[in-house]
Protein backbone atom coordinates (compact mmCIF):
# COMPACT_ATOMS: atom_id res chain seq x y z
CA UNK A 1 19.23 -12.89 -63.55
CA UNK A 2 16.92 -15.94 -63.85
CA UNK A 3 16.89 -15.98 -59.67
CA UNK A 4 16.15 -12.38 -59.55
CA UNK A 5 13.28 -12.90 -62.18
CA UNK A 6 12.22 -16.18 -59.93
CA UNK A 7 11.73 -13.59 -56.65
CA UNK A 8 10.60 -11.27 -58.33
CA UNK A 9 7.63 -13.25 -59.57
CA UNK A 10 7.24 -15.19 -56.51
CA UNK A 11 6.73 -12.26 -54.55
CA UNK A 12 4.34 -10.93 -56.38
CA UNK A 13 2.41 -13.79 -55.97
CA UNK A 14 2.59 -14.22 -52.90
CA UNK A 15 0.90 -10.83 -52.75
CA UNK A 16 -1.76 -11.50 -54.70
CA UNK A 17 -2.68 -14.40 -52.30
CA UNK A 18 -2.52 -11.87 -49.71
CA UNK A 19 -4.89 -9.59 -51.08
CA UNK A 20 -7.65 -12.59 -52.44
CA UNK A 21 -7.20 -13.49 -48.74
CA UNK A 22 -7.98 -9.99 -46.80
CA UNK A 23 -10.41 -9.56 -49.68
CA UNK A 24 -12.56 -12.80 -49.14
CA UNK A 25 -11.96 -11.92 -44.90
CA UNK A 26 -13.49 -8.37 -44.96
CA UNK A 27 -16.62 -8.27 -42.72
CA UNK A 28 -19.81 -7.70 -44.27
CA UNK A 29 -22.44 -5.66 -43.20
CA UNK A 30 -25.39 -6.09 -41.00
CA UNK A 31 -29.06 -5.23 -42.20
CA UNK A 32 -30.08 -2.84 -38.69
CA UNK A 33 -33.33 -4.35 -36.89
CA UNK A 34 -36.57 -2.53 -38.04
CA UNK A 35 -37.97 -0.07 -35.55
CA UNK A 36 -41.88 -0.98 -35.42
CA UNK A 37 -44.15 2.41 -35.68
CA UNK A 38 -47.29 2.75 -33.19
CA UNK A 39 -50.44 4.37 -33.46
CA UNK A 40 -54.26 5.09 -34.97
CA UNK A 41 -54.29 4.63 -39.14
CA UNK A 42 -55.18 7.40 -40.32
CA UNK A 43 -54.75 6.42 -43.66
CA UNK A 44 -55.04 3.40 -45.89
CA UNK A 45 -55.08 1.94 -49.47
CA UNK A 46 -54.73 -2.15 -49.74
CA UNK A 47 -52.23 -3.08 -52.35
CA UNK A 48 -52.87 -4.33 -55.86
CA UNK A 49 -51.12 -7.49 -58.07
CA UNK A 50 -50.27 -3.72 -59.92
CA UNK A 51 -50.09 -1.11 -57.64
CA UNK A 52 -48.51 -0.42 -54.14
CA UNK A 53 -50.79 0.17 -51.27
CA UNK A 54 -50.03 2.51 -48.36
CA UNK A 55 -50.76 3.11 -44.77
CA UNK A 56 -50.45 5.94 -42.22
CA UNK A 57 -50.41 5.63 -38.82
CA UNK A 58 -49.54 8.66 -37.06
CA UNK A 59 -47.91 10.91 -38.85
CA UNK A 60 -45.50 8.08 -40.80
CA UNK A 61 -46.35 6.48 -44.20
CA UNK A 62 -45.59 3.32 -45.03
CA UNK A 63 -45.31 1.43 -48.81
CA UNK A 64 -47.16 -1.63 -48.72
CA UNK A 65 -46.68 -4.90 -51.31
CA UNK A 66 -49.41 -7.34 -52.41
CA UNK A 67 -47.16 -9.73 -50.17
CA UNK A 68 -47.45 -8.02 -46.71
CA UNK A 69 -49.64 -9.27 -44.15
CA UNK A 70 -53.11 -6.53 -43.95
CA UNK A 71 -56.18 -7.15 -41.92
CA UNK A 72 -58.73 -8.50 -43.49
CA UNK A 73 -60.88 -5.31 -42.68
CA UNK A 74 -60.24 -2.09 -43.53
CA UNK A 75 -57.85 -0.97 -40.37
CA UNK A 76 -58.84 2.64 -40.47
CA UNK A 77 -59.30 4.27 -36.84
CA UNK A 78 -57.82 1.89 -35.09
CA UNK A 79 -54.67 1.69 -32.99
CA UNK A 80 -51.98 -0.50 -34.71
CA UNK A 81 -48.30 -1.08 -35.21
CA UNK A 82 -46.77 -1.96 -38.44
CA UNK A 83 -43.96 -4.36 -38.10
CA UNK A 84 -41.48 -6.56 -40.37
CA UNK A 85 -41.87 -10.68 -40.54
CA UNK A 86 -39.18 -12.00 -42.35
CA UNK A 87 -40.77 -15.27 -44.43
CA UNK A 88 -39.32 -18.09 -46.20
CA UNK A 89 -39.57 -15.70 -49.43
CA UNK A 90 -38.01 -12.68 -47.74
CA UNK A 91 -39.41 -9.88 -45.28
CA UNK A 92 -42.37 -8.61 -45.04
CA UNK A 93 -44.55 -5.57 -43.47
CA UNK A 94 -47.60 -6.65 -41.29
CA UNK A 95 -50.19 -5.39 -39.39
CA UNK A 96 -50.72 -6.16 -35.73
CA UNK A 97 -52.61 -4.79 -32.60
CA UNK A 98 -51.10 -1.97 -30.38
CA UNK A 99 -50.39 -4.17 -27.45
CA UNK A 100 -51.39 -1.65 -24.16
CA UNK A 101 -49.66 -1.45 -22.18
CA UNK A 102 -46.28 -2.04 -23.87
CA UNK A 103 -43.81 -4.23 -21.74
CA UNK A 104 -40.20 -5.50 -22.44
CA UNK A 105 -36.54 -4.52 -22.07
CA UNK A 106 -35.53 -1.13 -22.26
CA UNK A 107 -32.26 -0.66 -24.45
CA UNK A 108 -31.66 3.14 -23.48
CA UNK A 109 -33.46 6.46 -24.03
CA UNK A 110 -32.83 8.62 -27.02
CA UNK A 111 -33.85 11.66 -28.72
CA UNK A 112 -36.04 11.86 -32.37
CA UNK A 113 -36.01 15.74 -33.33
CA UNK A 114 -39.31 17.58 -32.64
CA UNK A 115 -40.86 14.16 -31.22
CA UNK A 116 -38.66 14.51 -27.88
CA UNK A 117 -37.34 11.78 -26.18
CA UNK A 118 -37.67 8.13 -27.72
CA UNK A 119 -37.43 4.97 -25.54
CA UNK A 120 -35.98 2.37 -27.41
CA UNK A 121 -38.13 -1.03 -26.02
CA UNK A 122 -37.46 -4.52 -27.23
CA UNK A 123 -41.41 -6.36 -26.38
CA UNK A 124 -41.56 -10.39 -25.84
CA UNK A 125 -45.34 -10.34 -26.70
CA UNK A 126 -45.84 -9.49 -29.34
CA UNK A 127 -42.21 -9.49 -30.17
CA UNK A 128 -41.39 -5.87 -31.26
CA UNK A 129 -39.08 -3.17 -31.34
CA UNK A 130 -40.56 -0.19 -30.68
CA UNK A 131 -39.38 3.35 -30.39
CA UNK A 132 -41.73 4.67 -28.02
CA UNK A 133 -41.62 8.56 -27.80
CA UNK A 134 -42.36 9.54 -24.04
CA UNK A 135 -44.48 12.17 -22.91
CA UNK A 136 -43.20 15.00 -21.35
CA UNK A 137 -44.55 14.27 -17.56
CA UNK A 138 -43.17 10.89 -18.16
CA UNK A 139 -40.12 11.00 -15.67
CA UNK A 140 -38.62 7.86 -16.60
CA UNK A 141 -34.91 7.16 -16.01
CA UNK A 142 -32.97 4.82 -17.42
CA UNK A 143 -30.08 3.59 -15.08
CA UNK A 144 -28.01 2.21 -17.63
CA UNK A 145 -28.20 -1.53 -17.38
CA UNK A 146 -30.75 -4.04 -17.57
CA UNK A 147 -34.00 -2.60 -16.77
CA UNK A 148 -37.39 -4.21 -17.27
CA UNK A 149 -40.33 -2.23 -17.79
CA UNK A 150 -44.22 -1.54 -18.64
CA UNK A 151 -46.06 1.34 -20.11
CA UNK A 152 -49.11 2.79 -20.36
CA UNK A 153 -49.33 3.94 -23.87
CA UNK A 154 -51.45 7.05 -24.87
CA UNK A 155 -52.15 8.72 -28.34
CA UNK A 156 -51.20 12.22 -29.04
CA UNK A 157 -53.61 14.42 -31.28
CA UNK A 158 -51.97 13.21 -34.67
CA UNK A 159 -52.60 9.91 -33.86
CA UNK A 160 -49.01 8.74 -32.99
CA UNK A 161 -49.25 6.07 -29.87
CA UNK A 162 -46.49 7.47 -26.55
CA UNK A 163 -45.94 6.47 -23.65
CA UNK A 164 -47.75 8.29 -20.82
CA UNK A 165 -46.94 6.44 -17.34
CA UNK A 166 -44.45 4.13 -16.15
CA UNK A 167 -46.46 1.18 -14.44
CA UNK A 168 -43.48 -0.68 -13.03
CA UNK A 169 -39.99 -1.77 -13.76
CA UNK A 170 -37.27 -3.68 -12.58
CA UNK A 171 -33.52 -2.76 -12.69
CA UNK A 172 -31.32 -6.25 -12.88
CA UNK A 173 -27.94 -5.35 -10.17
CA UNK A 174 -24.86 -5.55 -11.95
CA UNK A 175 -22.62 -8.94 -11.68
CA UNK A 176 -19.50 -9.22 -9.50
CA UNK A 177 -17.99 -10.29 -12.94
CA UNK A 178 -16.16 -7.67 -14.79
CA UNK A 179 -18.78 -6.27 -17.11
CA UNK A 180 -17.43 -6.31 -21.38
CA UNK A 181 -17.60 -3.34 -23.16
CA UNK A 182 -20.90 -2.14 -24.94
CA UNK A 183 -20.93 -3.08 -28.31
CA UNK A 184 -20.58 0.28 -30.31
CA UNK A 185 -22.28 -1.39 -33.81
CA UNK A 186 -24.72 -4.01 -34.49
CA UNK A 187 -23.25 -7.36 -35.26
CA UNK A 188 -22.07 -8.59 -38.61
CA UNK A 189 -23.48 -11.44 -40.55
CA UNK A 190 -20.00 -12.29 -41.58
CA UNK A 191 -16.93 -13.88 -39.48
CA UNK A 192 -14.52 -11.06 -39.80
CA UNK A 193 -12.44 -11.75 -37.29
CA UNK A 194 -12.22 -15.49 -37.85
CA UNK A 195 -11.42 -15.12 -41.53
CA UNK A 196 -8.99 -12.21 -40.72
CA UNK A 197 -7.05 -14.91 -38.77
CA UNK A 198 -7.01 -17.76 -41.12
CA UNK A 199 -5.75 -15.54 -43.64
CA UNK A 200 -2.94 -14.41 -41.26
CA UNK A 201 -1.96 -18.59 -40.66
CA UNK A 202 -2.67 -19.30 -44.65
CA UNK A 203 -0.76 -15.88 -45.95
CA UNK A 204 2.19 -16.30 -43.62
CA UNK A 205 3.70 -19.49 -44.65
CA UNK A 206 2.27 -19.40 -48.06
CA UNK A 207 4.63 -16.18 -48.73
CA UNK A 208 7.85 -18.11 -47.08
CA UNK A 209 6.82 -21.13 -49.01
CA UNK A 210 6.85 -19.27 -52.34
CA UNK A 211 10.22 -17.27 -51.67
CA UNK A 212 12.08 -20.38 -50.85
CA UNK A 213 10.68 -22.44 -53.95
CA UNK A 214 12.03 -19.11 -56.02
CA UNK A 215 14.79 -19.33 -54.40
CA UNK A 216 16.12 -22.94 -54.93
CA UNK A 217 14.49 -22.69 -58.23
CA UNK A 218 16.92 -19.79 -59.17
CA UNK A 219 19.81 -21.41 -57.60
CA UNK A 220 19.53 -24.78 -59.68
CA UNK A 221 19.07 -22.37 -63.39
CA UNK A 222 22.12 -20.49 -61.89
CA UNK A 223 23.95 -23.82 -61.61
């Protein structure tokens, strides 16, 4: 009876190592990368120590804190993109110049409802991301890998900044190497699949460890 109490309790145990472990392992998840918004400011109210502020370029509306970065002249009329700066106290929104044209890598080609087709640009200077929607005479293909590229950028009557004409790009040939496989999410601030595997090497002999001590224990209170 006492051995049969002994597993009983060991095993049990050694479960609830096993969970604590694939607890503590599971992968977190990843803030996604803000998507900078282009175009004239149509609107804009400069936040107080009391009060949020606001801004509208195009036809978007952004909050604004007393800690994001704002001109130091009313921005209204002109042609700007509102980005996030992440600062030793945390992130913050800023104001910058619409760089013209816009040049960087091109991650692919999407769709964003009534605004058409969105090209989804990653800039070196500034550094931005920018979905850029694309005019309709655009004719820009994206050939699926590595492509390079500059834009002239345009404004459509609400304001909202698009890109007009391609002024040059460069498509990078693939590699003789075997090409991995697109990542499907964006990555994850935690180790998932390093944790998942030290759990695996810690759970594994823990459990056998446990069983046997149960075990001999049981067999010595038998005796």
């Amino acid at each position: 009876m006492r051995s049969e109490r002994f597993l009983r309790r060991s095993s049990a145990t050694a479960g609830a190592a096993l969970a604590l472990l694939l607890g503590w392992a599971a992968p977190g998840s990843a803030e996604p990368p803000y998507i900078a918004t282009c175009g004239t400011v149509r609107a804009f109210s400069e936040p107080t120590p009391t009060a949020l502020g606001s801004a509208t370029i195009g036809t978007a509306t952004f909050a604004l804190h007393p800690g994001d970065r704002l001109p130091s002249t009313t921005p209204l009329g002109a042609a700007l993109c509102i980005n996030r700066t992440v600062t030793t106290s945390g992130p913050v929104l800023t104001l910058i110049a619409m760089p013209s044209p816009i040049c960087g890598e091109v991650l692919g080609i999407g769709t964003a409802g009534q605004r058409g087709a969105v090209i989804d640009i990653v800039t070196t200077t500034p550094d931005l991301r920018i979905g850029l929607p694309a005019s309709a005479n655009l004719g820009f293909v994206f050939p699926g890998r590595s492509t390079l590229a500059c834009f002239e950028v345009g404004l459509d009557a609400n304001g909202n900044a698009l890109a007009t004409r391609v002024m040059g790009a460069t498509v990078t040939a693939p590699s003789a190497m075997p090409t991995p496989a697109p990542i499907s999410g964006l990555p994850s601030t935690a180790t998932g699949g390093t944790l998942d595997g030290f759990a695996a090497l810690v759970v594994g002999p823990s459990a056998a460890i446990l069983v046997l001590t149960s075990l001999r224990r049981g067999r010595h209170n038998g005796s």
